[in-house]
Protein backbone atom coordinates (compact mmCIF):
# COMPACT_ATOMS: atom_id res chain seq x y z
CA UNK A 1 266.10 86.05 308.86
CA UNK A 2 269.46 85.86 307.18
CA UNK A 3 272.36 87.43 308.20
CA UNK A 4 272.77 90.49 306.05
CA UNK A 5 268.87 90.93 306.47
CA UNK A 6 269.72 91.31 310.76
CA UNK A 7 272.89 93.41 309.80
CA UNK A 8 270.13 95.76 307.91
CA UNK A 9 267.92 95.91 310.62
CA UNK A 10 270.36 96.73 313.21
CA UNK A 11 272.29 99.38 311.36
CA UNK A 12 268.67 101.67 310.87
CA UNK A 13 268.02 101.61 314.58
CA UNK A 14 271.05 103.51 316.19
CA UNK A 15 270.41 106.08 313.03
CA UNK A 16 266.40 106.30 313.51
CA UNK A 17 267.04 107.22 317.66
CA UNK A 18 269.82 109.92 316.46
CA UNK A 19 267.44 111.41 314.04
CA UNK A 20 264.32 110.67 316.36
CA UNK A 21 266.06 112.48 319.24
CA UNK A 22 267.47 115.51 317.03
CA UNK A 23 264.12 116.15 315.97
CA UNK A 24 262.71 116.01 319.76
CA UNK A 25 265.57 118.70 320.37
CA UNK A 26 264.61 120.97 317.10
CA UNK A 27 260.75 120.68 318.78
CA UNK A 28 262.06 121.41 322.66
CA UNK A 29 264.07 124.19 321.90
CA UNK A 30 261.64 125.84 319.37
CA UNK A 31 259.27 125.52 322.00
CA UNK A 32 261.53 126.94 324.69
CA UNK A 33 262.53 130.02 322.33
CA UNK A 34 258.48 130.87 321.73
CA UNK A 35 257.13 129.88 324.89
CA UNK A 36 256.30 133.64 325.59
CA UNK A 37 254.53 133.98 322.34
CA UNK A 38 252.87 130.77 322.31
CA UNK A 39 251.56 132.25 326.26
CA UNK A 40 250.38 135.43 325.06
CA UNK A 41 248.36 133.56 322.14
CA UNK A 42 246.68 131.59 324.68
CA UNK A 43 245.91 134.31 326.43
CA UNK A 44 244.54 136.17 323.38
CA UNK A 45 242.42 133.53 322.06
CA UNK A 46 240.99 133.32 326.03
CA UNK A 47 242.15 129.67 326.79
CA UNK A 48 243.92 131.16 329.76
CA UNK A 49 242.65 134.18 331.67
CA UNK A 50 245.40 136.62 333.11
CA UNK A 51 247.86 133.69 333.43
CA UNK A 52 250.63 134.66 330.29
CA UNK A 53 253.51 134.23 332.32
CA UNK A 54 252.32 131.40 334.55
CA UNK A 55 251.76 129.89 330.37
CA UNK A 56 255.21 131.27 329.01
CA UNK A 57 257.18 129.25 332.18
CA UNK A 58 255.62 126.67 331.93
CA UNK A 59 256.07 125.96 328.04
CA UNK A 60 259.33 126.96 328.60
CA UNK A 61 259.78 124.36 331.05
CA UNK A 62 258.80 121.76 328.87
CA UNK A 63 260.47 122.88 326.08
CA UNK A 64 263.81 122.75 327.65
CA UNK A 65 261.81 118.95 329.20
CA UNK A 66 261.82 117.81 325.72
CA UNK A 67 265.18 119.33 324.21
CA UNK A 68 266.83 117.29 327.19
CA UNK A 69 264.99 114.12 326.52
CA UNK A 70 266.25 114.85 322.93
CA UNK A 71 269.94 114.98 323.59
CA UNK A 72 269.59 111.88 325.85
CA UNK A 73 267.83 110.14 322.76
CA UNK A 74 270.19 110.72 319.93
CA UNK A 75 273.14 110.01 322.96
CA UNK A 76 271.82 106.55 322.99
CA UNK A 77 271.55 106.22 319.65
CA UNK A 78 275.54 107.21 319.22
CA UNK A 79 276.12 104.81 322.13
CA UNK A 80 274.71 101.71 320.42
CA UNK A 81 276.90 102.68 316.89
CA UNK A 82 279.67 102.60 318.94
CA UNK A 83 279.14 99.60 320.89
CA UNK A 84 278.38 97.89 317.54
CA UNK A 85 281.47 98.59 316.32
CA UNK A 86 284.02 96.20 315.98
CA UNK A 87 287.33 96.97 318.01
């Protein structure tokens, strides 16, 4: 693989984890902001009897799960631009 072809390559991969992780963090906190909603559905459709706020914690739980994984993501994603760098 030539050089400028490897140069290519590495450039998209510290941009793909930024995006990858912002998106995880758009999903984790959308999640987190309608866990209560997303419970009470549950409970509507009868998926889950009498257990809406047990439901609403614990999507919340992973919501705020995943918009932490996606901050760490997109971290590591700045980390490797800026070890890439020249100085």
């Amino acid at each position: 693989m030539s050089e400028t072809m490897q140069q290519h390559h590495t450039d998209q991969v510290p941009a793909g984890l930024m995006f990858s992780g912002a998106a995880i963090a758009i999903v984790g906190a959308s999640v987190k902001k309608h866990a209560e909603s997303v419970g009470e559905l549950l409970v509507a459709l009868g998926s889950m009897a009498n257990t809406s706020h047990a439901a609403a914690v614990a999507l919340g739980e992973w919501g705020l799960g995943l918009l932490v994984l996606g901050a760490v993501v997109a971290l590591a994603g700045i980390a490797v631009i800026a070890a890439s760098r020249p100085a």
